[in-house]
Protein backbone atom coordinates (compact mmCIF):
# COMPACT_ATOMS: atom_id res chain seq x y z
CA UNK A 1 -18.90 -30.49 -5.76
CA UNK A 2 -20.67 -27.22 -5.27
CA UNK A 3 -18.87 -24.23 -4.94
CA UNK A 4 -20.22 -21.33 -2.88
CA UNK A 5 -18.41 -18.19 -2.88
CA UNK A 6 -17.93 -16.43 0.27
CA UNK A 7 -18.77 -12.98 -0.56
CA UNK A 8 -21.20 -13.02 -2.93
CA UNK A 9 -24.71 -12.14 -0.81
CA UNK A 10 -23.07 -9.44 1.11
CA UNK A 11 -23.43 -6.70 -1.61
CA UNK A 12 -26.94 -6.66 -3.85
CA UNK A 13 -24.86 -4.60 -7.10
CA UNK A 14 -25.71 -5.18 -10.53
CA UNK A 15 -22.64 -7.06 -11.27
CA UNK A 16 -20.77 -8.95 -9.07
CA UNK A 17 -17.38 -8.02 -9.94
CA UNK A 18 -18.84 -4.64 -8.17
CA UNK A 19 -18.98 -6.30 -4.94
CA UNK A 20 -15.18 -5.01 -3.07
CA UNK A 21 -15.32 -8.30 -1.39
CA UNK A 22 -15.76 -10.76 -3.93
CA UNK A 23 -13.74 -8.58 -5.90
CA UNK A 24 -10.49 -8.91 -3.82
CA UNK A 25 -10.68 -12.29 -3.41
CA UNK A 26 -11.73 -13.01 -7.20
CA UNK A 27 -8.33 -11.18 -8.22
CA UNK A 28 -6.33 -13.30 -5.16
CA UNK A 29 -7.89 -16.87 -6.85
CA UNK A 30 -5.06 -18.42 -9.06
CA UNK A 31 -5.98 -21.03 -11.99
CA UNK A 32 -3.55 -24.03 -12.22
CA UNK A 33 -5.21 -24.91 -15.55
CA UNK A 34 -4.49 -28.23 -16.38
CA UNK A 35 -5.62 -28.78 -12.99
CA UNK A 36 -8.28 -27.06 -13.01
CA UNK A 37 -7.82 -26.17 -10.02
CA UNK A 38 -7.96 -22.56 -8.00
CA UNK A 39 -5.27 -21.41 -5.41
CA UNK A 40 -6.22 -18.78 -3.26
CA UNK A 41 -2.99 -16.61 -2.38
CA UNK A 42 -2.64 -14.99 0.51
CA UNK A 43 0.20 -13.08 1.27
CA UNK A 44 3.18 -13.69 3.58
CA UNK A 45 1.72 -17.30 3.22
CA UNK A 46 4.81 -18.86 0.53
CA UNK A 47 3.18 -16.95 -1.42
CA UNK A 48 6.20 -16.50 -3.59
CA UNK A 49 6.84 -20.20 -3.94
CA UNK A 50 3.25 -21.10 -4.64
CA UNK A 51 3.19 -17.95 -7.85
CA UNK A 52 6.53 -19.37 -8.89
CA UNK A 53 5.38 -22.92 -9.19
CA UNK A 54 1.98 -21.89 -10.86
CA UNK A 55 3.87 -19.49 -13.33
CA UNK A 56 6.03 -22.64 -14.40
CA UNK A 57 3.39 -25.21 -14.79
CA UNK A 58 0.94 -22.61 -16.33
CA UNK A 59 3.84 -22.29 -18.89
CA UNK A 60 4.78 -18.67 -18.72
CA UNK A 61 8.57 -19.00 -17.67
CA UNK A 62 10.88 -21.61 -17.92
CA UNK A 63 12.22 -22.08 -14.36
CA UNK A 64 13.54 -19.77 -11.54
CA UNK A 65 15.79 -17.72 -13.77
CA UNK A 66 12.84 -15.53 -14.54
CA UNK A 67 11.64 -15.27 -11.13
CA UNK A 68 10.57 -11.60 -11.04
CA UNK A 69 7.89 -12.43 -13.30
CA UNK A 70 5.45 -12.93 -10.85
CA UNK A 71 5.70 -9.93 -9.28
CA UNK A 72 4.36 -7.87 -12.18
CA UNK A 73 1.73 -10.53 -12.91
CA UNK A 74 -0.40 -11.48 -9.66
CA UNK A 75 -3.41 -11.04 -12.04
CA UNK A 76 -2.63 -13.05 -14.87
CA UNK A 77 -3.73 -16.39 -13.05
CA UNK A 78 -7.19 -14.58 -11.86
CA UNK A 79 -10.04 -16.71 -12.20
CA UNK A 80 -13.48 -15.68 -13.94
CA UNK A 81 -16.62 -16.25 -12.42
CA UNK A 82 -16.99 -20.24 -14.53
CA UNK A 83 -13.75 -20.84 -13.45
CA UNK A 84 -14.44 -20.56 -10.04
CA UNK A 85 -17.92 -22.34 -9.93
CA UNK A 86 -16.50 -25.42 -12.10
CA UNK A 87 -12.93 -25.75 -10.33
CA UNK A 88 -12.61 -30.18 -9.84
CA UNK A 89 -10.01 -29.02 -6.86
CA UNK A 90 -9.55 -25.80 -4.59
CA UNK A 91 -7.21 -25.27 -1.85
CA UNK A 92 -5.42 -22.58 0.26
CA UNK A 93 -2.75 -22.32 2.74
CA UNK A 94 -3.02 -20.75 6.01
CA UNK A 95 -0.34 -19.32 8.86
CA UNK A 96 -0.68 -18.42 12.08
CA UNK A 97 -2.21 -14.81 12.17
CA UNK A 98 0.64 -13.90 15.36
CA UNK A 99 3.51 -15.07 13.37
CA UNK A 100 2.03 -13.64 10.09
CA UNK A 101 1.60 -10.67 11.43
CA UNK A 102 5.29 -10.66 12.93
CA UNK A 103 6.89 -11.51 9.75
CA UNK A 104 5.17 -9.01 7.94
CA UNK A 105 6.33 -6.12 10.25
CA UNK A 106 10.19 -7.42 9.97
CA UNK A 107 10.14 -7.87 6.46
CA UNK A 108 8.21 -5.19 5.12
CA UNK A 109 8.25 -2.02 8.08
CA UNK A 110 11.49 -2.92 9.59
CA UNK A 111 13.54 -3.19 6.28
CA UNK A 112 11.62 0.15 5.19
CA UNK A 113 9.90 -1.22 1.96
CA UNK A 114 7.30 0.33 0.37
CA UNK A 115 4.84 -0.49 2.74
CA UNK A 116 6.34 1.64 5.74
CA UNK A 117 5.97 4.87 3.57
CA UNK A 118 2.38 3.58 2.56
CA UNK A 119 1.66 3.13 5.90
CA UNK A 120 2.90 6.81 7.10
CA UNK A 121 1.10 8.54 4.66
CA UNK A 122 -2.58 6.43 5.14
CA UNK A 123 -1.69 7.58 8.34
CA UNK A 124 -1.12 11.34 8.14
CA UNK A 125 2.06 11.48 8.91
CA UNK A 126 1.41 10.21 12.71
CA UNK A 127 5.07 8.60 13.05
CA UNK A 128 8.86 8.69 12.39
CA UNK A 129 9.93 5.27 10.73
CA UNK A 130 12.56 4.58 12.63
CA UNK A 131 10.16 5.12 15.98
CA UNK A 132 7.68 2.34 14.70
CA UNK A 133 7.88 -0.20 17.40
CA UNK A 134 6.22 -3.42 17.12
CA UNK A 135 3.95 -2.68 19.81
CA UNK A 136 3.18 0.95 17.84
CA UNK A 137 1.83 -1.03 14.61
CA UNK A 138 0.30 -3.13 16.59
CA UNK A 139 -1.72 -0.57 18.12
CA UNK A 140 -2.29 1.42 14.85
CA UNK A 141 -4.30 -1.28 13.39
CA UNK A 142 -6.94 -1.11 15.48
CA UNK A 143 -8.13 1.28 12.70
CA UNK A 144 -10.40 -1.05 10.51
CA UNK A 145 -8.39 1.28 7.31
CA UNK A 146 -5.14 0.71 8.78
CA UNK A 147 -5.79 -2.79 9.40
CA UNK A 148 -7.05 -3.38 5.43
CA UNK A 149 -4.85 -0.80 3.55
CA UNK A 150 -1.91 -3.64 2.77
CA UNK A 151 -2.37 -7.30 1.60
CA UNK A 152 0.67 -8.30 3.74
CA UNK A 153 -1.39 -7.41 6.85
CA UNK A 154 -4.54 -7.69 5.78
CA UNK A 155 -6.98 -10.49 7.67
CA UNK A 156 -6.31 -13.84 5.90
CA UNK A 157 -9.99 -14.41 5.74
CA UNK A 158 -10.51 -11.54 3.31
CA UNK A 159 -8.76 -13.21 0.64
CA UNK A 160 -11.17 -16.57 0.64
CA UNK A 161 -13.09 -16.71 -2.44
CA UNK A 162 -14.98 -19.63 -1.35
CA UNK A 163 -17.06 -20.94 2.00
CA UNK A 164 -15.63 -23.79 1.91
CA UNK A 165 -12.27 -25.52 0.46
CA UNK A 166 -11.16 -29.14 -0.73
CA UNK A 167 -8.17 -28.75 0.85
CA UNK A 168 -6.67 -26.17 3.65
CA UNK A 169 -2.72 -26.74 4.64
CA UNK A 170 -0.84 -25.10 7.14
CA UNK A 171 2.12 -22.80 6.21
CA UNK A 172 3.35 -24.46 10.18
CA UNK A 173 3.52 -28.25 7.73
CA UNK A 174 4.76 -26.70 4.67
CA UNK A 175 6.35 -29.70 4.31
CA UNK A 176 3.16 -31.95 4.24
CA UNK A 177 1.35 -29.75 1.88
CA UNK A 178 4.29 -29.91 -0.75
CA UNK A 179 4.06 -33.56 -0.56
CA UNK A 180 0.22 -33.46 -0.80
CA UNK A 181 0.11 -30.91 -3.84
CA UNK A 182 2.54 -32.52 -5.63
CA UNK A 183 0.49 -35.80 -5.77
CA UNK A 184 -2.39 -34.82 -6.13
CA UNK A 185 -2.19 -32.14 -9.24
CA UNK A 186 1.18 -33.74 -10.17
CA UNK A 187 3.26 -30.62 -10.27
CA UNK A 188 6.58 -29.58 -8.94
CA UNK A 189 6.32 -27.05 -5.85
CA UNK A 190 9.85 -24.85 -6.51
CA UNK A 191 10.78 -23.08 -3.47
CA UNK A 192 11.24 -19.48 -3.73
CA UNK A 193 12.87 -18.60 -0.52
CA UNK A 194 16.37 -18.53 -1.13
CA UNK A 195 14.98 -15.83 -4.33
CA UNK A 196 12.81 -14.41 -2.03
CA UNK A 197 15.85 -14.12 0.87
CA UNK A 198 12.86 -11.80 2.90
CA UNK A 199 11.81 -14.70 5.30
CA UNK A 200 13.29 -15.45 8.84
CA UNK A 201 14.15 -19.18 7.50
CA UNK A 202 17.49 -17.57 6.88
CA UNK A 203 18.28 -15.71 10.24
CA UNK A 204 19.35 -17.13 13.59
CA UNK A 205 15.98 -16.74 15.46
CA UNK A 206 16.75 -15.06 19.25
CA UNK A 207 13.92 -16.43 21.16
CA UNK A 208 14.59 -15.20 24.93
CA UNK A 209 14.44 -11.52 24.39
CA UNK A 210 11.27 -9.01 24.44
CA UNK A 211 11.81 -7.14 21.13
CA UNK A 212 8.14 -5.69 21.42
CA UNK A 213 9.16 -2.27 22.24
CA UNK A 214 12.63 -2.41 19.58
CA UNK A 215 13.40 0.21 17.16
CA UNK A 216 13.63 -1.05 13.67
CA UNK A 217 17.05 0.38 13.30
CA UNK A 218 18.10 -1.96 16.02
CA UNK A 219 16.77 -4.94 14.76
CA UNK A 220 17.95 -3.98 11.70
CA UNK A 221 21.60 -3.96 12.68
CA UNK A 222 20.64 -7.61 14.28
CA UNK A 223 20.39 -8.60 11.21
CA UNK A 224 23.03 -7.08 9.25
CA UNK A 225 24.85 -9.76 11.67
CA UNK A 226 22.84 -12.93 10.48
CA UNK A 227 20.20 -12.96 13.58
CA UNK A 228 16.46 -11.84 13.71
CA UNK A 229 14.08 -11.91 16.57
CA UNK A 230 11.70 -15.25 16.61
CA UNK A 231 7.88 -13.88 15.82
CA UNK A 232 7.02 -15.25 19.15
CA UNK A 233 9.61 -12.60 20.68
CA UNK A 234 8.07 -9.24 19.29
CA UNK A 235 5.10 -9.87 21.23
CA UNK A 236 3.85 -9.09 25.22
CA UNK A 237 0.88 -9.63 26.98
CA UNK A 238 -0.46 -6.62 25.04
CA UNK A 239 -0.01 -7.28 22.00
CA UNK A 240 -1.12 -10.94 22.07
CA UNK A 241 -4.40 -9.49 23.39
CA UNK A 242 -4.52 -6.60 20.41
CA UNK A 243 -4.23 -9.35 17.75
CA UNK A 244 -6.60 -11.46 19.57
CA UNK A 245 -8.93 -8.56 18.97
CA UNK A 246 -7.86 -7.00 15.47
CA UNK A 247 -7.55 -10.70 14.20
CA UNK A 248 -10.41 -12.79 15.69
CA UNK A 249 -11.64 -13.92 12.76
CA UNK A 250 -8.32 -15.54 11.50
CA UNK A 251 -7.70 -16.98 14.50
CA UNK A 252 -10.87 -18.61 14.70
CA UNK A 253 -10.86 -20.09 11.05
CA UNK A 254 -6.98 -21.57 12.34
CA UNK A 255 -8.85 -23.09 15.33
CA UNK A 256 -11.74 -24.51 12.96
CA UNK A 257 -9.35 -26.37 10.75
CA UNK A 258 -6.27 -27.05 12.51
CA UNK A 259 -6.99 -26.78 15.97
CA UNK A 260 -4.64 -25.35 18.15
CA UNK A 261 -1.10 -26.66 18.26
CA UNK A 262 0.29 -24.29 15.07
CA UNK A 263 -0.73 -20.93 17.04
CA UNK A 264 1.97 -18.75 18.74
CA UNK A 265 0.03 -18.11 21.39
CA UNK A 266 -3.10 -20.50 22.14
């Protein structure tokens, strides 16, 4: 099959690596290479199961013990340009840009990672942590900068390397793409989240409450006592339409492939 990569034409550089687009994605397309086959990782999207399982059938750690490997080494799998134009299989997995979106804001900004203070400071200083509501981010990434300054927020489609994929799965049927992957490139998928412990898998999810307008330090607390709010519950009729906006794109390549029935809010 031919492969044709998604952001080459848009820049007219001497090299291609120059081109930011192609760049970003280039670095976010993972060899499997007794597969030969390219992963494109987005984050937020079991992205941490997907780097653990490549870094143990690549043959760079054993098994789970080393686990914090891949964090220091999201480059190491990069593809080169041949790689990418002579890959026999290519695939990707894809999540619902509403819960996405959710689940980045109560793992990263609510539990005050890194990201918050990145945030605060790309954004002069515009905010008190503890004061950044759902509905507050939300509204702060209608700045295109904002919007593209972190990979756990960034627009899913930034990260394709390609136009087109052999294979897209839904992070809504994990389940089905484990069981697809695994047959078809005859690995092992090893699930990360109980290393990971940042997803809301582990919570009690409280569906029937607006927490749109929360303080972090409450829903913090909520989940000092083993509950989190569902990412259908930090949203409103306003923010549903912001992400609509900010997140068009993502929403539309969702429709394209899966059709509606894994989106928050059709």
């Amino acid at each position: 099959m031919k492969r044709r990569l998604r952001h080459a034409a848009a820049s007219y550089g001497s090299l291609l690596r120059n081109n930011p687009g192609h760049a970003l994605a280039a670095r976010h397309a993972l060899r499997l290479f007794r597969q030969r086959a390219i992963y494109s990782f987005i984050p937020k999207n079991a992205c941490s199961t997907m780097r653990l399982t490549l870094a143990v059938e690549n043959g760079c750690i054993s098994d789970e013990q080393d686990f914090n490997w891949i964090h220091q080494n999201n480059d190491t799998f990069a593809a080169d340009l041949e790689s990418l134009l002579t890959a026999d299989y290519t695939f990707v997995i894809l999540r619902c840009p509403f819960a996405r979106l959710a689940s980045a804001y109560l793992d990263k900004l609510v539990e005050r990672d890194y990201q918050l203070w990145n945030l605060r400071m790309h954004d002069h200083y515009d905010f008190e942590p503890d004061n950044l509501t759902f509905r507050e981010f939300v509204k702060k990434l209608e700045k295109p900068p904002l919007r593209r300054m972190d990979i756990h927020w960034r627009p899913q489609t930034d990260f394709l390397v390609y136009e087109d994929y052999d294979a897209y799965f839904p992070l809504e049927d994990f389940s089905q793409a484990k069981q697809e992957l695994e047959v078809r490139l005859g690995i092992t998928i090893m699930d990360a989240r109980h290393l990971t412990r940042h997803g809301t898998d582990q919570y009690d999810l409280v569906r029937d409450v607006c927490f749109t307008d929360a303080a972090p330090p409450a829903i913090r607390s909520m989940k000092g006592t083993g509950q989190c709010p569902a990412p259908s519950a930090m949203y409103d009729d306003e923010t549903i339409s912001l992400v609509r906006r900010h997140y068009a794109g993502d929403l539309a390549l969702y429709r394209s492939v899966f059709g509606e029935s894994g989106i928050l809010f059709p």
